[in-house]
Protein backbone atom coordinates (compact mmCIF):
# COMPACT_ATOMS: atom_id res chain seq x y z
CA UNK A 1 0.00 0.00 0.00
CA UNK A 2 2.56 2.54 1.12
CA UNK A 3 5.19 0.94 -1.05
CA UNK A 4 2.72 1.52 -3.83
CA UNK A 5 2.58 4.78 -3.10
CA UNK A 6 6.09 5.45 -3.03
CA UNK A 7 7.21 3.56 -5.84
CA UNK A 8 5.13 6.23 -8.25
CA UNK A 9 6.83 8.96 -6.27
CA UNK A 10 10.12 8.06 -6.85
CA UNK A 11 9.13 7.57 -10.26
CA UNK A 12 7.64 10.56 -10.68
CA UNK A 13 10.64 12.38 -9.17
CA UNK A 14 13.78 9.93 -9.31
CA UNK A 15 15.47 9.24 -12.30
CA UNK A 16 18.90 7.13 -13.97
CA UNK A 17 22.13 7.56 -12.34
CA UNK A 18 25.00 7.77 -15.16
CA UNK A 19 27.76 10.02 -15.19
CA UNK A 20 28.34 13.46 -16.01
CA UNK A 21 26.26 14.05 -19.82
CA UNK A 22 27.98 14.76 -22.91
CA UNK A 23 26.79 16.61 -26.08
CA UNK A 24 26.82 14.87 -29.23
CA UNK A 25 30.71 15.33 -29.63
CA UNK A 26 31.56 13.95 -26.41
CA UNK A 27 31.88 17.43 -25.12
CA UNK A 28 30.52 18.48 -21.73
CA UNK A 29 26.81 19.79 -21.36
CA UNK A 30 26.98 23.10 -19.98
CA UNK A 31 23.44 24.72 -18.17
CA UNK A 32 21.01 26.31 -20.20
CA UNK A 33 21.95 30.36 -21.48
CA UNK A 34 25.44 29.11 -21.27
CA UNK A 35 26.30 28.43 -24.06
CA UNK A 36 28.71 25.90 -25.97
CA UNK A 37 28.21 22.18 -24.89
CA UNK A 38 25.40 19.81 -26.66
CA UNK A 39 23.36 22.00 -27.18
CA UNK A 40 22.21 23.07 -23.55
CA UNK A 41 20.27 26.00 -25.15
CA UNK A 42 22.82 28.11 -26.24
CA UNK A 43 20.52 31.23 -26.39
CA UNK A 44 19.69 33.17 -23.56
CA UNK A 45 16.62 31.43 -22.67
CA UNK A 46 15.79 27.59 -22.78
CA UNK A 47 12.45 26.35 -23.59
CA UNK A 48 12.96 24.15 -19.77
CA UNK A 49 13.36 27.62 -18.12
CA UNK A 50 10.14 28.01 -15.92
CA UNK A 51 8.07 26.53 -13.26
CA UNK A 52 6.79 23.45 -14.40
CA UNK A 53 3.54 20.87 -12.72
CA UNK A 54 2.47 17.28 -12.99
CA UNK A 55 -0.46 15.88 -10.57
CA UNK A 56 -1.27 12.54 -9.97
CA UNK A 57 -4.16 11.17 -7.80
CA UNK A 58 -3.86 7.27 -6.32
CA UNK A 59 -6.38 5.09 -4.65
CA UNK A 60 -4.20 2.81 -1.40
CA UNK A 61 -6.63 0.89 0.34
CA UNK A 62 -9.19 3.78 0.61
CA UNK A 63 -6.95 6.21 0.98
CA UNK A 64 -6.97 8.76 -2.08
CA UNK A 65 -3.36 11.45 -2.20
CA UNK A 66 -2.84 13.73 -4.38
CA UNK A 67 0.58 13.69 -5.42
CA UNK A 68 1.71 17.13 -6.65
CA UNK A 69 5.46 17.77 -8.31
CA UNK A 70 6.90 21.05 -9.13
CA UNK A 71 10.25 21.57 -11.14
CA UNK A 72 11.51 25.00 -11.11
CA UNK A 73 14.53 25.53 -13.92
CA UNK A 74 15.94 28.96 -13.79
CA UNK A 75 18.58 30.35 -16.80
CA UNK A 76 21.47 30.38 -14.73
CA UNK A 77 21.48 26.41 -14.05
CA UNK A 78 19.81 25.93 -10.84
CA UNK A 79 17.20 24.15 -10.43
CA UNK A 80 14.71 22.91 -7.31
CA UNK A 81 12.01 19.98 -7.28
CA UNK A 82 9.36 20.66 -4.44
CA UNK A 83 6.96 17.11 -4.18
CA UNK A 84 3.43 17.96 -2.09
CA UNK A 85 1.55 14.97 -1.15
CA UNK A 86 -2.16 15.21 0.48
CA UNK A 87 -3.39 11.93 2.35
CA UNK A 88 -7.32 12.68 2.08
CA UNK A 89 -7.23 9.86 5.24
CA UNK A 90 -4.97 11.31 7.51
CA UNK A 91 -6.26 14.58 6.41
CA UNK A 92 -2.45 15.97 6.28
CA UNK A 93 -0.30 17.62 3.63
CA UNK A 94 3.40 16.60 3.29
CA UNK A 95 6.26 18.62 1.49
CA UNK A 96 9.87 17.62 0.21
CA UNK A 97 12.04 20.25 -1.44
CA UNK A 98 14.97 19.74 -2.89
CA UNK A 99 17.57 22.74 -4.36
CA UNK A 100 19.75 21.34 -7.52
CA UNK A 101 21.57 22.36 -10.25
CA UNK A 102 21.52 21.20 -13.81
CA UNK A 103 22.40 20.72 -17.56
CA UNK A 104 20.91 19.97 -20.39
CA UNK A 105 21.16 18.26 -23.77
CA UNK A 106 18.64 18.04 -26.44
CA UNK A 107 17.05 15.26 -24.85
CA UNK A 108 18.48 14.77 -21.71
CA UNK A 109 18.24 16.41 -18.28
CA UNK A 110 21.06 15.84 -15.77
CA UNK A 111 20.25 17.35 -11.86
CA UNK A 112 21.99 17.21 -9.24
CA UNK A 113 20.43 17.86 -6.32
CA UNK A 114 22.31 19.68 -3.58
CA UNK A 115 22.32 16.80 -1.08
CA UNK A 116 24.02 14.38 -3.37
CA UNK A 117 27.15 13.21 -4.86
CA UNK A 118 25.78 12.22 -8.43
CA UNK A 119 23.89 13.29 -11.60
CA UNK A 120 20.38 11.65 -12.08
CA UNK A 121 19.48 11.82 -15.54
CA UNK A 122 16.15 12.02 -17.49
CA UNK A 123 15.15 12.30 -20.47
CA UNK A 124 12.90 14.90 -21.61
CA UNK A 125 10.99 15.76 -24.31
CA UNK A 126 8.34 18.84 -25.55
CA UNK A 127 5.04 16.71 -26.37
CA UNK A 128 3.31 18.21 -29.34
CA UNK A 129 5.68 20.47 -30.16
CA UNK A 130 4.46 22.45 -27.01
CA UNK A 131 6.76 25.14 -24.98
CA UNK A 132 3.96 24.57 -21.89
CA UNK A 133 3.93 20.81 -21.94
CA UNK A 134 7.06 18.76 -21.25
CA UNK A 135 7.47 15.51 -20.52
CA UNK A 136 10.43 14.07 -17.85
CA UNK A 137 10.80 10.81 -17.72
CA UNK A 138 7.42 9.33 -18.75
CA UNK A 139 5.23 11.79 -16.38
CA UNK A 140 3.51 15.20 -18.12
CA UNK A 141 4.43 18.58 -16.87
CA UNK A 142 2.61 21.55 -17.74
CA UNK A 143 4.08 25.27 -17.25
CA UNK A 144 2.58 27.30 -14.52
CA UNK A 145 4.76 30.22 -15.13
């Protein structure tokens, strides 16, 4: 039940560990507005700059939470990921932030998060050739600012 639960948060929110990304040359991914690199959005802003929300709802044994993830990807490589879950049971709202940095490739998102030692990757992807949806991993984001 609770294992149920937390696999789809760390699925929603984990991701691969591999090392440090590469572009397409084998040169290092530098953050978005940074130019050089793979391709980490060499302009001055990146389509993953923003604040970014997926929600998912799940039944455990007559308990219904609402599982709420926020990304926030700012131009200058930092990055946080803020996961709010609501127990409708116990009535009660838990919160988990996390402050991170990151680079980008085309397709793939590296973050370290600021209480770790290694990158977890993900790959990402703009779903319909949308700049407010974004997909990370296989969950749907959609820009709230």
């Amino acid at each position: 039940m609770v294992a149920g639960a937390c696999g789809l948060l760390i699925a929603a929110c984990g991701g691969d560990r591999k090392a440090s990304p590469t572009g397409p040359l084998g040169d290092p991914v530098t953050p978005p507005g940074q130019g050089g690199g793979g391709g980490g959005g060499g302009g001055s802003l990146s389509p993953l700059v923003g604040e970014w929300l997926n929600t998912l709802i799940v039944e455990l044994n007559g308990d219904f939470q609402r599982i709420e993830t926020t990304w926030v990807f700012s131009s200058d490589g930092n990055c946080s990921r803020t996961v709010e879950t609501f127990s409708v049971l116990e009535d009660r709202l838990r919160i988990s932030r996390r402050s991170c940095t990151y680079q980008a490739d085309t397709h793939q998102l590296a973050v370290l998060y600021s209480d770790a030692q290694e990158n977890v990757h993900f790959d990402f992807s703009f779903p319909e050739f949308s700049r407010d949806l974004l997909l990370i991993g296989q969950f749907r984001f959609r820009r709230i600012f």
